[in-house]
Protein backbone atom coordinates (compact mmCIF):
# COMPACT_ATOMS: atom_id res chain seq x y z
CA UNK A 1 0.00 0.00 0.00
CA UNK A 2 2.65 2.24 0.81
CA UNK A 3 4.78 1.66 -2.24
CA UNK A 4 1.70 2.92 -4.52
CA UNK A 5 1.04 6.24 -2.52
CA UNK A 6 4.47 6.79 -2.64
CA UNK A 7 4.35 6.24 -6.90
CA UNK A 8 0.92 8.37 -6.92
CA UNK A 9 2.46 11.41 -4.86
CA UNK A 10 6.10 11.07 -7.29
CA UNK A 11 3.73 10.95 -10.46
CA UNK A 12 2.36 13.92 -9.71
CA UNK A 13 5.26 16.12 -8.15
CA UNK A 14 6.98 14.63 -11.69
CA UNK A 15 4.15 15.91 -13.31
CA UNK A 16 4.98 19.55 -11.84
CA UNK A 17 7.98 19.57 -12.23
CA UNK A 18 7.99 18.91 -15.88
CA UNK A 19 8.06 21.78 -17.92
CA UNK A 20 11.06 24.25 -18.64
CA UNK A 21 11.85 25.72 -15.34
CA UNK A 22 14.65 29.12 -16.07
CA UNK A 23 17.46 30.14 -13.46
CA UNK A 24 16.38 32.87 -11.29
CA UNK A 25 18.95 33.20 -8.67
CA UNK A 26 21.63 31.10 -7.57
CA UNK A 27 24.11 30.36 -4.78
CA UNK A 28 26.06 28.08 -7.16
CA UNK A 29 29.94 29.00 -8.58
CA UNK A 30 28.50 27.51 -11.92
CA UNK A 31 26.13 30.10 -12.55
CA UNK A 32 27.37 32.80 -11.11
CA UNK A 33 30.97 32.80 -12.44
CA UNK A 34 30.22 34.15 -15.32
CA UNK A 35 31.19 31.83 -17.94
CA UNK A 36 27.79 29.66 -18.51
CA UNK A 37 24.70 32.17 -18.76
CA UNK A 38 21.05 32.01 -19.40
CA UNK A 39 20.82 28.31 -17.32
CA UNK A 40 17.83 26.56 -17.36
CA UNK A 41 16.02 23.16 -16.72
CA UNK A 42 13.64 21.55 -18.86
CA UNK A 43 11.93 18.27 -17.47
CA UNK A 44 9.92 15.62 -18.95
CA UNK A 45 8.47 12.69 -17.48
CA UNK A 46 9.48 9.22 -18.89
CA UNK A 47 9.57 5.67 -18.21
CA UNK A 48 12.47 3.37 -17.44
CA UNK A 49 11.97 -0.42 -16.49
CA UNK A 50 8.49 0.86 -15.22
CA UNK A 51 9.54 3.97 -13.23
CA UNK A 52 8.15 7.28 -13.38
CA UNK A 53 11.34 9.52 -13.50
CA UNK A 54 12.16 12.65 -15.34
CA UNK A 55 14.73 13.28 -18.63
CA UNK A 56 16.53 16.91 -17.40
CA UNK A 57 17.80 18.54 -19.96
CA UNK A 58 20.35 21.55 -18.47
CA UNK A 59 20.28 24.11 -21.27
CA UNK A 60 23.16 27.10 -20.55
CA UNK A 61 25.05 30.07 -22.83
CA UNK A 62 29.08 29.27 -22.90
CA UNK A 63 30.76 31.58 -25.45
CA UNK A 64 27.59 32.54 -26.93
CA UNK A 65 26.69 28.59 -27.82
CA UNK A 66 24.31 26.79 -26.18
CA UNK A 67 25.35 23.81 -24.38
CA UNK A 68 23.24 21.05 -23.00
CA UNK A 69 24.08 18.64 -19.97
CA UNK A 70 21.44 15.63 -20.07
CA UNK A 71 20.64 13.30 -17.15
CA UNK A 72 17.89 11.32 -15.72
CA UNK A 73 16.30 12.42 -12.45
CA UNK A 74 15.38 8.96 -10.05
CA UNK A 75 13.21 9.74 -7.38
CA UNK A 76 14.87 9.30 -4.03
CA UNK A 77 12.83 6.51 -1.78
CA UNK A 78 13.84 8.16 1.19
CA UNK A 79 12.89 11.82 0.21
CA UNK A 80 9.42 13.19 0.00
CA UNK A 81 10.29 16.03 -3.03
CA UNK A 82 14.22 14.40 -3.63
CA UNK A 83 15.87 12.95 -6.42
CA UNK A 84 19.30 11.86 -7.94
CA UNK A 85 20.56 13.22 -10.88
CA UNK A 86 22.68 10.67 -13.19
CA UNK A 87 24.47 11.72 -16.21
CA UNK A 88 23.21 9.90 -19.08
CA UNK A 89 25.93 8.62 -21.00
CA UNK A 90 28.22 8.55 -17.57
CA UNK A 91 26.11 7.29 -14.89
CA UNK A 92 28.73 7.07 -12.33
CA UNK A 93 28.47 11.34 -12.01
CA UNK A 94 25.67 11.70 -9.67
CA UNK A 95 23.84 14.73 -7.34
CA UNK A 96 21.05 14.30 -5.05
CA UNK A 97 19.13 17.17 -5.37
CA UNK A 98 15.25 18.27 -4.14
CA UNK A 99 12.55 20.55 -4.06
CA UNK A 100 12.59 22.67 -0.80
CA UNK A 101 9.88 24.74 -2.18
CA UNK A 102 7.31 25.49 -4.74
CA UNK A 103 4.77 27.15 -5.59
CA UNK A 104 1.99 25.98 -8.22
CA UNK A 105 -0.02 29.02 -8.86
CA UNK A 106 3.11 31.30 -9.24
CA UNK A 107 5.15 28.68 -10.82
CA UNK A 108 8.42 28.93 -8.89
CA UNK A 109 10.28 26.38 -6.93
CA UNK A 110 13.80 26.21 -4.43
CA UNK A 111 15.92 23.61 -4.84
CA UNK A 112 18.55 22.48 -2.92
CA UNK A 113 21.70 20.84 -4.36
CA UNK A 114 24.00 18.24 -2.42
CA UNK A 115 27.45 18.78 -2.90
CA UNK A 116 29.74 16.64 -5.63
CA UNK A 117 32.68 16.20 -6.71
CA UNK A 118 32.66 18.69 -9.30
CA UNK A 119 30.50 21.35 -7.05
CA UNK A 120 29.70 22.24 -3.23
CA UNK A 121 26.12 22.17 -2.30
CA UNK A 122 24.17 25.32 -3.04
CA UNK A 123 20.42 26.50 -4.35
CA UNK A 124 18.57 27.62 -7.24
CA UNK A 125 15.70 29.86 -7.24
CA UNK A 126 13.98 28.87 -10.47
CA UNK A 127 10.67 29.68 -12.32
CA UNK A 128 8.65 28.99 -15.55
CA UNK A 129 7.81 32.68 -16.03
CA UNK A 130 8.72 36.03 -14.99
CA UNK A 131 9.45 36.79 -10.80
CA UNK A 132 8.45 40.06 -9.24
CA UNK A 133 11.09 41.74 -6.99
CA UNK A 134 8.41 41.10 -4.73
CA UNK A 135 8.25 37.33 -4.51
CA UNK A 136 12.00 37.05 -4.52
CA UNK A 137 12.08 39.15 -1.58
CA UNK A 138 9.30 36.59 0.14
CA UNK A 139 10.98 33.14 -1.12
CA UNK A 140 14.56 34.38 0.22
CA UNK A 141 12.69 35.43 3.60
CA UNK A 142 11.18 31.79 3.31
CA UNK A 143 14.67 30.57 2.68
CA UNK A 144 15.84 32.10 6.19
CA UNK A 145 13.48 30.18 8.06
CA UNK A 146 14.49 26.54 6.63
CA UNK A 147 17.14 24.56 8.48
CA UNK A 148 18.78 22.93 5.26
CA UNK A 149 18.67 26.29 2.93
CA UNK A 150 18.84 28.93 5.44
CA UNK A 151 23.10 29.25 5.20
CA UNK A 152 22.55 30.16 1.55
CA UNK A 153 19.82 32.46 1.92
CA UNK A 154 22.26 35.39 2.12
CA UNK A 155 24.72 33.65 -0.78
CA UNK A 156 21.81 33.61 -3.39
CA UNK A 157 22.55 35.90 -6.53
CA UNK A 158 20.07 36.56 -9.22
CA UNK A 159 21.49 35.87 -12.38
C-alpha cells in the first residue's frame, strides 16, 4: 500500500515539475561565475523499467553557444520532493538534489543541491515565467526560516 502512494504522490510532483523551469537566482559557482549564462532546466516525465522519473535537460550560454548537460532524475525513496541526478551517458556522475519549495499558482520552486565532486552544495531559485522583486524578496525570507537552505539564503545571486 505504501509503495503505490508513494508512486501516486512522485507521479504527480513529476508531473509539476515537468516543464522548462529558467534560473532565477543562484548560490552556485557555476552560474554565477560568469562563464555559462542564461541556465535553465527543462523536465519531462518518462519511463524506465516501469519507473516514473524525469529526462533533465540543463540548457546554458558558454561563449555565446548553447550547451546542454542531459541526465535522468530517479526519485529518491527516502525523500518526499528528492531525487538523484545521473548523467546519461556517464552514470557514475551523480547529485542528489530536491525541491525545498514550490509554488503551483506562481510557478516557482527552491531547490537544494548536495554537494559533488565537481561542485559544493548550493540553491537555485527557479521559475517557468517572470518573478516580481516582490516574490523574490518573500521566497529568500522563506529561505531564512528553513534549516537545510537557510546558510545560503544570504549567498543567493540573481542571475
Amino acid at each position: 500500500m505504501f509503495t503505490n502512494v508513494y508512486k501516486d504522490y512522485m507521479r504527480h510532483v513529476i508531473s509539476v515539475l515537468e516543464g522548462t523551469w529558467c534560473v532565477i537566482s543562484s548560490s552556485l559557482p557555476m552560474w554565477l561565475n560568469g562563464d555559462r549564462t542564461q541556465p535553465s532546466f527543462t523536465y519531462t516525465h518518462i519511463k524506465i523499467h516501469g519507473q516514473d522519473v524525469l529526462l533533465d535537460e540543463t540548457m546554458y550560454y558558454k561563449n555565446g553557444k548553447c550547451r546542454v548537460i542531459t541526465g535522468i532524475d530517479y526519485p529518491r525513496r527516502n525523500k518526499t520532493f528528492g531525487f538523484v541526478w545521473r548523467h546519461k551517458f556517464l552514470p557514475f556522475i551523480k547529485s542528489k538534489w530536491e525541491v525545498v519549495f514550490m509554488n503551483e499558482h506562481e510557478q516557482w520552486a527552491v531547490i537544494y543541491f548536495g554537494a559533488t565532486f565537481f561542485t559544493p552544495a548550493g540553491v537555485d531559485i527557479i521559475s517557468k515565467g517572470n518573478m516580481t522583486v516582490d516574490q523574490l524578496k518573500r521566497i529568500k525570507a522563506e529561505m531564512l526560516e528553513h534549516p537545510l537552505v537557510k546558510d545560503y539564503a544570504l549567498l543567493v545571486r540573481d542571475i
